[in-house]
C-alpha atoms as a PDB file:
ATOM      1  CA  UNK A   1     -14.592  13.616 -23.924  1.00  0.00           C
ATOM      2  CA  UNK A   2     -17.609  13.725 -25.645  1.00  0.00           C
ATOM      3  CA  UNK A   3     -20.763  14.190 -23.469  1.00  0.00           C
ATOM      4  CA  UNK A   4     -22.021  10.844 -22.798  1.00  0.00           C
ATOM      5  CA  UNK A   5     -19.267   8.656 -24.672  1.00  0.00           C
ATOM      6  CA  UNK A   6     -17.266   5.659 -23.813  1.00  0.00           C
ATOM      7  CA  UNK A   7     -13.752   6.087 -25.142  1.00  0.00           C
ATOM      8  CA  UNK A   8     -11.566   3.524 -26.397  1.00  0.00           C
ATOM      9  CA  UNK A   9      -7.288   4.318 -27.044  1.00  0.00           C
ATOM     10  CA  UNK A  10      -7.435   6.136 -30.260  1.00  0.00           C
ATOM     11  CA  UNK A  11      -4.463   3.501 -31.481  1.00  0.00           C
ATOM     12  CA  UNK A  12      -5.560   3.819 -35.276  1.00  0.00           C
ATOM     13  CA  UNK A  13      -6.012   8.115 -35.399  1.00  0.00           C
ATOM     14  CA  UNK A  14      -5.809   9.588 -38.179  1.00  0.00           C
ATOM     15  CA  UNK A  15      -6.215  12.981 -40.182  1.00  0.00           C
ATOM     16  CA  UNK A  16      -8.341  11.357 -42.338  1.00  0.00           C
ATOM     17  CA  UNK A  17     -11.233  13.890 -42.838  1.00  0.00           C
ATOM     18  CA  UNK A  18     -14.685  11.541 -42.485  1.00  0.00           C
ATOM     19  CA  UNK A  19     -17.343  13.813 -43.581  1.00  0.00           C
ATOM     20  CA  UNK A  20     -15.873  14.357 -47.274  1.00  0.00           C
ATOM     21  CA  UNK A  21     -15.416  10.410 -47.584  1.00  0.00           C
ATOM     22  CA  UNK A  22     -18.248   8.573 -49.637  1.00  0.00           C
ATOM     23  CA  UNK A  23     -20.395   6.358 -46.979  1.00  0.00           C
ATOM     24  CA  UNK A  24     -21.772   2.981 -47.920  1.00  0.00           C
ATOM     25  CA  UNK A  25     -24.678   1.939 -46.114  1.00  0.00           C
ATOM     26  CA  UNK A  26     -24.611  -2.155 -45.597  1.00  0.00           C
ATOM     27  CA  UNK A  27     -27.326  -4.244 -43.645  1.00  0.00           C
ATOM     28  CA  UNK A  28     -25.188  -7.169 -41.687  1.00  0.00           C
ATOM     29  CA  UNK A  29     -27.955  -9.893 -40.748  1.00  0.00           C
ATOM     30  CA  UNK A  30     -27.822 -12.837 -38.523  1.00  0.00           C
ATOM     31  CA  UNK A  31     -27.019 -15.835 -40.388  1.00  0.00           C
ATOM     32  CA  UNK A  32     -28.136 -18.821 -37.785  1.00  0.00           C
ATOM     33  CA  UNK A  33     -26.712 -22.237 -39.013  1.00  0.00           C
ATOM     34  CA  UNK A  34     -27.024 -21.574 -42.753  1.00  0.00           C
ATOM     35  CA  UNK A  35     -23.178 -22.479 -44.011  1.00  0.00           C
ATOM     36  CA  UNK A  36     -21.954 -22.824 -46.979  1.00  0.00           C
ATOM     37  CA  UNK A  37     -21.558 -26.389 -47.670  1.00  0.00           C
ATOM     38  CA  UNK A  38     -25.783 -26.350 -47.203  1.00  0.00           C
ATOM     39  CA  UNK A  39     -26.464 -23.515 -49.815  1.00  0.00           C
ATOM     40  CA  UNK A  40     -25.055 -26.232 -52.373  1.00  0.00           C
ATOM     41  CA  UNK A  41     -27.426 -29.155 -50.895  1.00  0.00           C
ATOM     42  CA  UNK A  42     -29.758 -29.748 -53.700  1.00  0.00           C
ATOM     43  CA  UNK A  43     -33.376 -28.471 -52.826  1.00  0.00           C
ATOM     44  CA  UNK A  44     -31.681 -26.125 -49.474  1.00  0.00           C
ATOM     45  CA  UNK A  45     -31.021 -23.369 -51.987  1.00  0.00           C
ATOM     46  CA  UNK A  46     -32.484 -22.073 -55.124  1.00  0.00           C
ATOM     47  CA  UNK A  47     -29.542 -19.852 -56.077  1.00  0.00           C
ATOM     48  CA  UNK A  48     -26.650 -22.465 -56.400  1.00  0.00           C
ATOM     49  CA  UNK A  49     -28.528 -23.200 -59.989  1.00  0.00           C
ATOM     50  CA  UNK A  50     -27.253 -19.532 -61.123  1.00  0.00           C
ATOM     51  CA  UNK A  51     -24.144 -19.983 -58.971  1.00  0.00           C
ATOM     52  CA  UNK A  52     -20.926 -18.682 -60.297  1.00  0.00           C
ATOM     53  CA  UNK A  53     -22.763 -16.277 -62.470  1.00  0.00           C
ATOM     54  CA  UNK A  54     -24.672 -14.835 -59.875  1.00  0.00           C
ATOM     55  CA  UNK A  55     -22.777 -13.365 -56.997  1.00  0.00           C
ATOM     56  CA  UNK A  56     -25.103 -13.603 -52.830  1.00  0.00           C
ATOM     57  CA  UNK A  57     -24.692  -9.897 -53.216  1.00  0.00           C
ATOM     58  CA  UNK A  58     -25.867  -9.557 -56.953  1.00  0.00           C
ATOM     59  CA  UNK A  59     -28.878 -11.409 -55.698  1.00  0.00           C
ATOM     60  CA  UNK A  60     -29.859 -10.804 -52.171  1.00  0.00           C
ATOM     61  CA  UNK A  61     -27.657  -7.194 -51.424  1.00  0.00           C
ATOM     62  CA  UNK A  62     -29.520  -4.312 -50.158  1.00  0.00           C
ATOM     63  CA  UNK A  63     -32.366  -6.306 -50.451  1.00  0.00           C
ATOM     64  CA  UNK A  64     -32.935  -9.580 -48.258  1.00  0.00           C
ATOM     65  CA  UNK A  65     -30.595  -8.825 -45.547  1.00  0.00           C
ATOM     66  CA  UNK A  66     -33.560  -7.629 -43.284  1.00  0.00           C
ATOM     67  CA  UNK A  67     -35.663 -10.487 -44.203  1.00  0.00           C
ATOM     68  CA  UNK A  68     -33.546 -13.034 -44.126  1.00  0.00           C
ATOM     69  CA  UNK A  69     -32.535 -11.838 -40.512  1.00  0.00           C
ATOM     70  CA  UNK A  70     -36.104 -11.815 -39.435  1.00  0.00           C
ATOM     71  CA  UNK A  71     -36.576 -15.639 -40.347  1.00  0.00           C
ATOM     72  CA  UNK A  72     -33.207 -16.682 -39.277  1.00  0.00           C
ATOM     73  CA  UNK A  73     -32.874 -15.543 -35.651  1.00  0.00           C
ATOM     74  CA  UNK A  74     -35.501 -17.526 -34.534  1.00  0.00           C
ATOM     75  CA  UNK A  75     -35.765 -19.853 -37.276  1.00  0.00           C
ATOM     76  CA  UNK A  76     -36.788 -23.481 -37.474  1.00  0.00           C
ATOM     77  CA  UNK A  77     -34.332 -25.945 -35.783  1.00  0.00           C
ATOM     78  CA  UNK A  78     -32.552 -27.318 -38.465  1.00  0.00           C
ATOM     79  CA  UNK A  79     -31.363 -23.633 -39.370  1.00  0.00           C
ATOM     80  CA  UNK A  80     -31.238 -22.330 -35.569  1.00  0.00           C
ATOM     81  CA  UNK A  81     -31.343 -24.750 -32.322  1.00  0.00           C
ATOM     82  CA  UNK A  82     -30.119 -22.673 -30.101  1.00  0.00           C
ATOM     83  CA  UNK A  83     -32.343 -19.559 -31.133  1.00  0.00           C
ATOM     84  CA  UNK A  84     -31.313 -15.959 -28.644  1.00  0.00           C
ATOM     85  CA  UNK A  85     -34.652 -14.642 -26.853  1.00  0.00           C
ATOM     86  CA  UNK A  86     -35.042 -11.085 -27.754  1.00  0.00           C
ATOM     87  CA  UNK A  87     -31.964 -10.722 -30.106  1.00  0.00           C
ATOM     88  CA  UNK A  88     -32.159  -8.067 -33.252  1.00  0.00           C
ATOM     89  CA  UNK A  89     -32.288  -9.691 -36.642  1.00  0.00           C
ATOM     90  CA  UNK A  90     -30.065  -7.352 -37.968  1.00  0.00           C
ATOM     91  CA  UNK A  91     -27.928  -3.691 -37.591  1.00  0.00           C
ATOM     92  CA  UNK A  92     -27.193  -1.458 -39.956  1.00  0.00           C
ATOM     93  CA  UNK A  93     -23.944   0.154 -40.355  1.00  0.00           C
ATOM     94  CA  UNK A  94     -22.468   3.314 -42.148  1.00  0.00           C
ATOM     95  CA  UNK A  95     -18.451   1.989 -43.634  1.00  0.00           C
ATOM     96  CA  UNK A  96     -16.583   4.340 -45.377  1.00  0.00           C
ATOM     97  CA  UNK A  97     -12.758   3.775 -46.309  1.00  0.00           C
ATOM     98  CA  UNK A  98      -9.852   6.582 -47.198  1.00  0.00           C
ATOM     99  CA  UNK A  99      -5.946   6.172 -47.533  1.00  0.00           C
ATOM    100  CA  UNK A 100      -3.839   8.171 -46.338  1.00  0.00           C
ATOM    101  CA  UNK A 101      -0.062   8.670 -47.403  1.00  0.00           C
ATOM    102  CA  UNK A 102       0.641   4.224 -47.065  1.00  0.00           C
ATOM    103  CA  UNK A 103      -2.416   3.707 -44.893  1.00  0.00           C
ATOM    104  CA  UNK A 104      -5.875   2.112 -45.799  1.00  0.00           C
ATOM    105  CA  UNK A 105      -7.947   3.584 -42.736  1.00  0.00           C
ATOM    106  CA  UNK A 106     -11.862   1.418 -42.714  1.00  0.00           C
ATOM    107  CA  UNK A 107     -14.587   3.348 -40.550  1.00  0.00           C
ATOM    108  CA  UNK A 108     -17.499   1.447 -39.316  1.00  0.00           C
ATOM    109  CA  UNK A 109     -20.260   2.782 -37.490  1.00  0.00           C
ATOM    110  CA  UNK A 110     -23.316   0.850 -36.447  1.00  0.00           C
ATOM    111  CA  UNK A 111     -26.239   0.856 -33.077  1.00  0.00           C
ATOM    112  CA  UNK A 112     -26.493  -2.965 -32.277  1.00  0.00           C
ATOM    113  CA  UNK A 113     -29.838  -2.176 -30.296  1.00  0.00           C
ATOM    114  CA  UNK A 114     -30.600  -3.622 -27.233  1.00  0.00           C
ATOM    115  CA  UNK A 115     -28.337  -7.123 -26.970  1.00  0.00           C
ATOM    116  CA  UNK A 116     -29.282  -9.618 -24.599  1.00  0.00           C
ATOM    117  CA  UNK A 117     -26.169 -10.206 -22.774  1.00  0.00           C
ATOM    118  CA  UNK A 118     -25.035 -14.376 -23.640  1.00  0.00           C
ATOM    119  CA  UNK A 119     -22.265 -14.152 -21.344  1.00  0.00           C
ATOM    120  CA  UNK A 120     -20.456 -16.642 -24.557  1.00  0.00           C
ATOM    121  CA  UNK A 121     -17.574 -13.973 -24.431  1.00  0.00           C
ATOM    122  CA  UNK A 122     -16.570 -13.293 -21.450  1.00  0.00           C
ATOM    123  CA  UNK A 123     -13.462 -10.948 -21.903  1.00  0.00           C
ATOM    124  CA  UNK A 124     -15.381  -8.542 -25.039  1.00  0.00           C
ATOM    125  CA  UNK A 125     -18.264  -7.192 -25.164  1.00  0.00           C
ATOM    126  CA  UNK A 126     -18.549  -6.598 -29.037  1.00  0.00           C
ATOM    127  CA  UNK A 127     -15.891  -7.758 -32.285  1.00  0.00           C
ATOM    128  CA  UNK A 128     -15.945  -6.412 -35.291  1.00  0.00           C
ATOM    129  CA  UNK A 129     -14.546  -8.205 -38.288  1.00  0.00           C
ATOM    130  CA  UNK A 130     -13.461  -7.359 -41.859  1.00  0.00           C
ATOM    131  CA  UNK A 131     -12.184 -10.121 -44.117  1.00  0.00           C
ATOM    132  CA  UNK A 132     -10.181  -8.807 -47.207  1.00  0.00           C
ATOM    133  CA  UNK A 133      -9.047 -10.695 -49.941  1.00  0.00           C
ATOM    134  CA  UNK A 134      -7.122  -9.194 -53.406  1.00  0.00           C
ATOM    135  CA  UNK A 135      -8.460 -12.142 -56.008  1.00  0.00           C
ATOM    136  CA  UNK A 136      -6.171 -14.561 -55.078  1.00  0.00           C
ATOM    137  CA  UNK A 137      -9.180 -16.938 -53.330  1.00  0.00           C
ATOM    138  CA  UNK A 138     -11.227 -18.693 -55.941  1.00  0.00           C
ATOM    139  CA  UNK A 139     -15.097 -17.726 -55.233  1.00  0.00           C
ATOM    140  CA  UNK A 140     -14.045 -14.921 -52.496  1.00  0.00           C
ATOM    141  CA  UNK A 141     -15.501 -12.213 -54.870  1.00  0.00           C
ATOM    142  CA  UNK A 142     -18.650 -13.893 -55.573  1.00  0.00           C
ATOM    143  CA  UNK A 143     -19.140 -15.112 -51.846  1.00  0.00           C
ATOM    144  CA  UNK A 144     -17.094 -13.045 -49.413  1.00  0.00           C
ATOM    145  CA  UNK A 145     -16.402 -15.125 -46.087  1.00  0.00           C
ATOM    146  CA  UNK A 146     -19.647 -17.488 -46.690  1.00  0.00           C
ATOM    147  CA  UNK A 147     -16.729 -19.720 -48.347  1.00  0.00           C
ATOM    148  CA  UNK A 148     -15.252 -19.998 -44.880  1.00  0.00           C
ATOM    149  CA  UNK A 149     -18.169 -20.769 -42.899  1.00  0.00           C
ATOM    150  CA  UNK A 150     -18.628 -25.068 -43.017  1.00  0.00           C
ATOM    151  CA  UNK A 151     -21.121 -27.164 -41.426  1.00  0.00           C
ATOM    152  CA  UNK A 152     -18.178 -29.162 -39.405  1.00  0.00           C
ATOM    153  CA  UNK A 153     -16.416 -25.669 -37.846  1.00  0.00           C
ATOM    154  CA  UNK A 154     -17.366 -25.530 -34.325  1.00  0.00           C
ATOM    155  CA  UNK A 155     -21.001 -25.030 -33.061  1.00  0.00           C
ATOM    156  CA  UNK A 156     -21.908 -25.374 -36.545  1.00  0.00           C
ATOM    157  CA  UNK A 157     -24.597 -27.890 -37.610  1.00  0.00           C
ATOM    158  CA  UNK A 158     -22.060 -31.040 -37.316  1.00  0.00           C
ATOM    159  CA  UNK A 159     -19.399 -29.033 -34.960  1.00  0.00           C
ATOM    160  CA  UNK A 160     -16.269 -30.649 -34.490  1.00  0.00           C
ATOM    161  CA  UNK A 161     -14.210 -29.357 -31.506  1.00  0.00           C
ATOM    162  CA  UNK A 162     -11.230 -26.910 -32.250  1.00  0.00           C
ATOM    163  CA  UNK A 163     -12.616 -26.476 -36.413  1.00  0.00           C
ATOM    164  CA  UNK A 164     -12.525 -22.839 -37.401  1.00  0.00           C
ATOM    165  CA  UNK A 165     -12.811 -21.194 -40.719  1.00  0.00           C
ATOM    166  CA  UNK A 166     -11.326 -22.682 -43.827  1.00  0.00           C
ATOM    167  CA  UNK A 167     -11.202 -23.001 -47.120  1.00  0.00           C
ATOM    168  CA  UNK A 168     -12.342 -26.063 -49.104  1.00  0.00           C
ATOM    169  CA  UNK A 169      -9.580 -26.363 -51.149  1.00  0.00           C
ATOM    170  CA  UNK A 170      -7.425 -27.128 -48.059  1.00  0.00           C
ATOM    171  CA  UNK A 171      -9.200 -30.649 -47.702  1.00  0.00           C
ATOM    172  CA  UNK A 172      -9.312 -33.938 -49.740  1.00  0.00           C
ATOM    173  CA  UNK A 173     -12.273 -35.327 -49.283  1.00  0.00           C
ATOM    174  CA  UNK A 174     -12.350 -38.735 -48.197  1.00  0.00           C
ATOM    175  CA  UNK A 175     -15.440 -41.237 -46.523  1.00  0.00           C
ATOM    176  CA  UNK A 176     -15.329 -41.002 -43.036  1.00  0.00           C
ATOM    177  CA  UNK A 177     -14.229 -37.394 -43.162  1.00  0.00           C
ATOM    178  CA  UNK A 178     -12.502 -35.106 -45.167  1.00  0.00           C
ATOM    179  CA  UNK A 179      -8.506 -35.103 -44.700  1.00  0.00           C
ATOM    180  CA  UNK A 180      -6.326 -31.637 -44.929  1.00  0.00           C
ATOM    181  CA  UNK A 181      -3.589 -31.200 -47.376  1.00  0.00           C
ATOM    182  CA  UNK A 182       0.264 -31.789 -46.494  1.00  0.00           C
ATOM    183  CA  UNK A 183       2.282 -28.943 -45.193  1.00  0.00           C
ATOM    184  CA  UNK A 184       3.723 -28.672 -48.116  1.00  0.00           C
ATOM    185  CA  UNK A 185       0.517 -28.160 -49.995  1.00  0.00           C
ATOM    186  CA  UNK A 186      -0.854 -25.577 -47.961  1.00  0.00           C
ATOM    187  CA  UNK A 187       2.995 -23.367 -47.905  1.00  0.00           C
ATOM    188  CA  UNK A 188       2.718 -23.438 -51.571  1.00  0.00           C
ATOM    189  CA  UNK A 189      -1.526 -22.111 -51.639  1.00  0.00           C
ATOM    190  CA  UNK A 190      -0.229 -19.452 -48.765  1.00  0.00           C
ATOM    191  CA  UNK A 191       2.932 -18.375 -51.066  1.00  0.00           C
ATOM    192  CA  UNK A 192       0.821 -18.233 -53.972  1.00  0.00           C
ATOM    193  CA  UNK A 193      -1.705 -15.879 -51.839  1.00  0.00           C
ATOM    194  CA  UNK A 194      -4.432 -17.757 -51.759  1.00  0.00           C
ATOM    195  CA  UNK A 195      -5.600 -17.085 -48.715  1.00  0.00           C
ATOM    196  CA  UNK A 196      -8.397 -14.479 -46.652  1.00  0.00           C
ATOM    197  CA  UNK A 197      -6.702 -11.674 -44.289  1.00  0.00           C
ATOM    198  CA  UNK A 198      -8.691 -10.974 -41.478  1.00  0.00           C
ATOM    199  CA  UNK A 199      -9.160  -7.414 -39.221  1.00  0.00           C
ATOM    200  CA  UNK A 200     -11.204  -7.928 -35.534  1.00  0.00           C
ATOM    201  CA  UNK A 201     -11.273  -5.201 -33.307  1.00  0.00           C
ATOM    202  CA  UNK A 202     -12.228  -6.566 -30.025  1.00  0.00           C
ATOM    203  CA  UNK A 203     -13.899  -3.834 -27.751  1.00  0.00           C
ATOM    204  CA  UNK A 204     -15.199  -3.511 -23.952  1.00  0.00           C
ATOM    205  CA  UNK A 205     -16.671   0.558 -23.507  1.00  0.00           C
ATOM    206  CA  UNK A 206     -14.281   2.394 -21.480  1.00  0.00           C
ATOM    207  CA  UNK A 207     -11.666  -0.228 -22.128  1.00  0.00           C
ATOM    208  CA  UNK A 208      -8.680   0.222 -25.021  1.00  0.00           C
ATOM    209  CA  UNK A 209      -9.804  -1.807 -28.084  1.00  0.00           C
ATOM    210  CA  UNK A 210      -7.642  -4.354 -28.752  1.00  0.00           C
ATOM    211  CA  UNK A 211      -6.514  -5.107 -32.434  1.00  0.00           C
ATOM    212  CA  UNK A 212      -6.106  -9.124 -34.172  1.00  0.00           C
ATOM    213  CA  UNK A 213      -5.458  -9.884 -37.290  1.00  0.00           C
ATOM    214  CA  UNK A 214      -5.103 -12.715 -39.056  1.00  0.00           C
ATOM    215  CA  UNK A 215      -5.599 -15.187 -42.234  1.00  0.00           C
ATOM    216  CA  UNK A 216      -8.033 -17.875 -43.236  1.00  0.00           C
ATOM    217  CA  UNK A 217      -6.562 -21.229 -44.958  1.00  0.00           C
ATOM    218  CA  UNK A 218      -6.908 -24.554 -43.820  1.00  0.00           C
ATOM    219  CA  UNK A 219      -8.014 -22.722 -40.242  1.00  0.00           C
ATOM    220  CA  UNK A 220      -8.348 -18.998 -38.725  1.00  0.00           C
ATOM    221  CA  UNK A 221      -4.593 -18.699 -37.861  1.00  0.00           C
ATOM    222  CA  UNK A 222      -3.894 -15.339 -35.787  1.00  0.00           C
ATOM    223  CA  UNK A 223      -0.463 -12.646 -36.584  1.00  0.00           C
ATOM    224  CA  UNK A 224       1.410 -12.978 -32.362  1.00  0.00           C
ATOM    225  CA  UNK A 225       2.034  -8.993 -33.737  1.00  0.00           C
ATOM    226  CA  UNK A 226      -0.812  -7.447 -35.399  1.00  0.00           C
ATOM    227  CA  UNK A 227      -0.163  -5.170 -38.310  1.00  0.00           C
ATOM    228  CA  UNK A 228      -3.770  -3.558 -37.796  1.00  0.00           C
ATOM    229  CA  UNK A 229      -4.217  -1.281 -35.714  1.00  0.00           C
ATOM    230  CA  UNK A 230      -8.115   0.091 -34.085  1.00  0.00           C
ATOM    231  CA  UNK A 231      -9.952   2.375 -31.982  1.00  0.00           C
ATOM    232  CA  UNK A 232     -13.487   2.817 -31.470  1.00  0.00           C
ATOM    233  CA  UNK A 233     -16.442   5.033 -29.517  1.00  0.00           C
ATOM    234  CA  UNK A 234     -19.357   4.313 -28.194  1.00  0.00           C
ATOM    235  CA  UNK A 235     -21.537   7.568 -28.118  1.00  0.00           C
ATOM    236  CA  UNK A 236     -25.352   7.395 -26.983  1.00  0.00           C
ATOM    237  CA  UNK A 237     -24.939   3.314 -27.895  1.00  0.00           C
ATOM    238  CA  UNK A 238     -23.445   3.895 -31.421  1.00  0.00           C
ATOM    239  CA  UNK A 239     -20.419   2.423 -32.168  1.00  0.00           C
ATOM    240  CA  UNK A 240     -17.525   4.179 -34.410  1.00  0.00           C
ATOM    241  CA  UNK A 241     -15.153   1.559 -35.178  1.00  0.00           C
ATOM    242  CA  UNK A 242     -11.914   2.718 -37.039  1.00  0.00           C
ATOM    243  CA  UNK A 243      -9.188  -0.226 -38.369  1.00  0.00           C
ATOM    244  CA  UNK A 244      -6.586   0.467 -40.348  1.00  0.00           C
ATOM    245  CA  UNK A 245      -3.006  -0.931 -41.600  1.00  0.00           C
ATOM    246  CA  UNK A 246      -0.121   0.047 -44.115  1.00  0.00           C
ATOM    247  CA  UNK A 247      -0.890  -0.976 -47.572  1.00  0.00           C
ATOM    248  CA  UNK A 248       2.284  -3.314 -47.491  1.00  0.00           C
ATOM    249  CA  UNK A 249       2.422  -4.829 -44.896  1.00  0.00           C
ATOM    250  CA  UNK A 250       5.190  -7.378 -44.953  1.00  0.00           C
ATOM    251  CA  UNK A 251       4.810 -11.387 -45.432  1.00  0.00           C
ATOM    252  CA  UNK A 252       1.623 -12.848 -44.264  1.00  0.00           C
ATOM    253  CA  UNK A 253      -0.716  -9.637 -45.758  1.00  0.00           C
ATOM    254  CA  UNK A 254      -2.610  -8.547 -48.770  1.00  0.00           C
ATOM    255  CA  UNK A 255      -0.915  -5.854 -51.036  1.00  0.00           C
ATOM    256  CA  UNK A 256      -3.088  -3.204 -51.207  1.00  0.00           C
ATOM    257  CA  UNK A 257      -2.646  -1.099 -54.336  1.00  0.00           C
ATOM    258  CA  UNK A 258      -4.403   1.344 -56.718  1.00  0.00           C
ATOM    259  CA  UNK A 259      -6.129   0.111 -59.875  1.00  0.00           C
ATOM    260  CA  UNK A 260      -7.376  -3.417 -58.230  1.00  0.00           C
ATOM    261  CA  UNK A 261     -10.206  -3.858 -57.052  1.00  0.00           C
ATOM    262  CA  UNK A 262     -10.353  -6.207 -53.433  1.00  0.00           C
ATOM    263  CA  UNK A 263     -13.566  -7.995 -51.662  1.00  0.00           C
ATOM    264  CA  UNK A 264     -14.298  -7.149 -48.426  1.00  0.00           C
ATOM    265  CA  UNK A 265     -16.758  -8.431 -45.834  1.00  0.00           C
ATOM    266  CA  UNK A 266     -17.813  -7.368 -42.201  1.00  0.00           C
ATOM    267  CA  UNK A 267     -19.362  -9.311 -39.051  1.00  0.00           C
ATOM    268  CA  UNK A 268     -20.384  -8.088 -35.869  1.00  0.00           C
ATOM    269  CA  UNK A 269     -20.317  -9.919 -32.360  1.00  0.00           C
ATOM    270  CA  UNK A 270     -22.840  -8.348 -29.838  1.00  0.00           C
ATOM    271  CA  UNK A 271     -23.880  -8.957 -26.643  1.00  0.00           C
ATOM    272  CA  UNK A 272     -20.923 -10.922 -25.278  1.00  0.00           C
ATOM    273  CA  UNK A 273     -21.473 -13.829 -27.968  1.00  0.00           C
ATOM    274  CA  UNK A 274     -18.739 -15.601 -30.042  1.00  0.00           C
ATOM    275  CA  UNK A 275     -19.027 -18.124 -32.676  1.00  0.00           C
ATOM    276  CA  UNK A 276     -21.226 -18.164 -35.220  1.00  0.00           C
ATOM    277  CA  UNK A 277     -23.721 -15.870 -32.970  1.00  0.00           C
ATOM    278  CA  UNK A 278     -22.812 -12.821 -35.008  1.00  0.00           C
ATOM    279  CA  UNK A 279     -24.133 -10.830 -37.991  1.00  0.00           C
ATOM    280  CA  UNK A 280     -22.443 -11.186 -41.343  1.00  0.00           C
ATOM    281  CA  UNK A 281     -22.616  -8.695 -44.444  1.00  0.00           C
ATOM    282  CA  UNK A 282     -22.706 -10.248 -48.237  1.00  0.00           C
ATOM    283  CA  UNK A 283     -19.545  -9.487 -50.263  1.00  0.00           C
ATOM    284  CA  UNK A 284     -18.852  -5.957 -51.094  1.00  0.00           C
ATOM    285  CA  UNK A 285     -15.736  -4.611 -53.004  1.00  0.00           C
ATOM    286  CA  UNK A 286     -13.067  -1.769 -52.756  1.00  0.00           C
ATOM    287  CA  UNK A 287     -10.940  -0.225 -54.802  1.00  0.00           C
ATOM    288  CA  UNK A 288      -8.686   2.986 -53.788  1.00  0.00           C
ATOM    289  CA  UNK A 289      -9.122   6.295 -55.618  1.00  0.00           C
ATOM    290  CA  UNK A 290     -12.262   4.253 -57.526  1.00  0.00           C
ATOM    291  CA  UNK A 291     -14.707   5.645 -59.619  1.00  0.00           C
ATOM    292  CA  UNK A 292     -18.370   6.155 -58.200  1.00  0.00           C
ATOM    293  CA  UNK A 293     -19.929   2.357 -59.598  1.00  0.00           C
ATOM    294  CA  UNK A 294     -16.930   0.688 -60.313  1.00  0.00           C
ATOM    295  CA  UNK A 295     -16.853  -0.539 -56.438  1.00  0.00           C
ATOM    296  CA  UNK A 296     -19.178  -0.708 -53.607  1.00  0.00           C
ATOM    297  CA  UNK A 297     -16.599   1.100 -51.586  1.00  0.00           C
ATOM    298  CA  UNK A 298     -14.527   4.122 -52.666  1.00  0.00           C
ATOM    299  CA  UNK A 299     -10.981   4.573 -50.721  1.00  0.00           C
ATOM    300  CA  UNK A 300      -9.811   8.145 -51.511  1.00  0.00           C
ATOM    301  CA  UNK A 301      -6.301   9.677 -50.934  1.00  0.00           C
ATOM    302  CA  UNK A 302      -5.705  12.201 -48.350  1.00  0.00           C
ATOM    303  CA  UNK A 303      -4.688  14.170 -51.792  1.00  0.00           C
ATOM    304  CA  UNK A 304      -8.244  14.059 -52.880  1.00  0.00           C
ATOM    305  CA  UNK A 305      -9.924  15.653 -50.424  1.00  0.00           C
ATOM    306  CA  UNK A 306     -10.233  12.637 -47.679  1.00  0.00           C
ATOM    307  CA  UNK A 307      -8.079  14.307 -45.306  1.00  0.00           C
ATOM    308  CA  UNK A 308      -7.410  17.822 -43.549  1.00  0.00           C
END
């Protein structure tokens, strides 16, 4: 054991050589109440005028996400009520993603800083989250999982009890409320892939981490067996977060495959909250074997040099 590190299960271990795999430095920023259904309320949000042409990353990435967390943690209350004494705006992480033999393997390392402890979770300490989607949800690569994130899902600005992330093209909307498609609607927008995948690792230091997965339609609907599988270490307060699956992995999951490029997103829960108390990245892509500038995150085979 390394000298003053909390170990987690090493369930997702790999040979997957780290140090020769590109890193991508992302800022993930506390988002308050800001959801997507207000960035299109005329006069909340300058960019929806250059909105589908601009992507939030082509904008605001690498940029605003420090900024942005600064005024939103402790924002005015129409963006943040229920504001955290003496939480970090922001953390910074290090990802970097490889493949190895029919395995994408996604490495996340970050310092949350000192969290005030919420006590919101009670059974994890920290989650982190990666979203993943292969083109097959309209505005998912211009937005990442800000398409998910409504003003009615709960503690939101207009929570409604039991609402989680969806998509808006699951609902009809109607006065008095929007109403969710048949059934039979939603089976054919699942068979026809348009839906989000989701990753969480869900850790407690000295604990095993424990792996979810998931998708994103008309609600966050969880896999009873988890194709994902994670480990993660917490050395001198930095986490190393490692999540990884087989690039097919059966009904229910995103192919993963050379030559395409996928979005990706990441969120962090710290400090025992849940919810939307969490940081959020903007949309990023990957692509495996990519070319430097073709996506934000290279995947390399263990054949090119990602692996021992």
């Amino acid at each position: 054991m390394v000298a003053g590190a909390a170990m987690l299960a090493p369930e997702s271990a790999s040979a997957v050589d780290w140090a020769k795999v590109p890193e991508k430095n992302i800022t993930l920023f506390y988002p308050a109440q800001i959801s997507w259904d207000r960035l299109f309320t005329p006069g909340r949000h300058s960019g929806q005028r250059r909105w589908p042409e601009k992507t939030c990353v082509g904008c605001h990435g690498d940029i605003d996400e420090g900024p942005l967390g600064d005024s939103l943690v402790d924002g005015e209350k129409d963006k943040e009520p229920a504001p955290i004494a003496g939480k970090p705006p922001f953390v910074k992480a290090k990802v970097k993603t490889a493949h190895e033999n029919d395995t994408l393997f996604v490495r996340i390392e970050f310092d949350p800083g000192k969290q005030p402890n919420v006590k919101m979770d009670k059974d994890f300490e920290t989650k982190v989250t990666m979203i993943l989607d292969d083109g097959g949800v309209k505005d998912s690569k211009n937005a990442g999982c800000w398409i998910t994130c409504h003003s009615d899902v709960e503690s939101m600005r207009w929570s409604v009890a039991g609402t989680t992330k969806y998509l808006t093209d699951t609902r009809i909307p109607k006065s008095g409320g929007d109403i969710i498609k048949s059934e039979e609607e939603l089976a054919k927008m699942r068979a026809a892939g348009y839906f989000l995948e989701y990753w969480q690792a869900r850790i407690n230091p000295g604990k095993p981490a424990v792996a979810v997965d998931g998708t994103i339609l008309e609600k966050r609907s969880t896999h009873e067996t988890p194709a994902v599988k994670v480990s993660a270490t917490v050395t001198k307060g930095v986490y190393t977060v490692i999540m990884s699956r087989k690039l097919d992995a059966g009904p229910g999951y995103k192919k993963i495959v050379p030559d395409k490029k996928y979005t990706v997103g990441f969120a962090i829960h710290a400090g025992h909250t849940s919810q939307r108390f969490h940081y959020v990245s903007f949309e990023r892509s990957l692509m495996l074997d990519g070319i430097e500038g073709v996506a934000d995150l290279l995947a390399p085979a263990s054949g090119g040099g990602a692996a021992r």
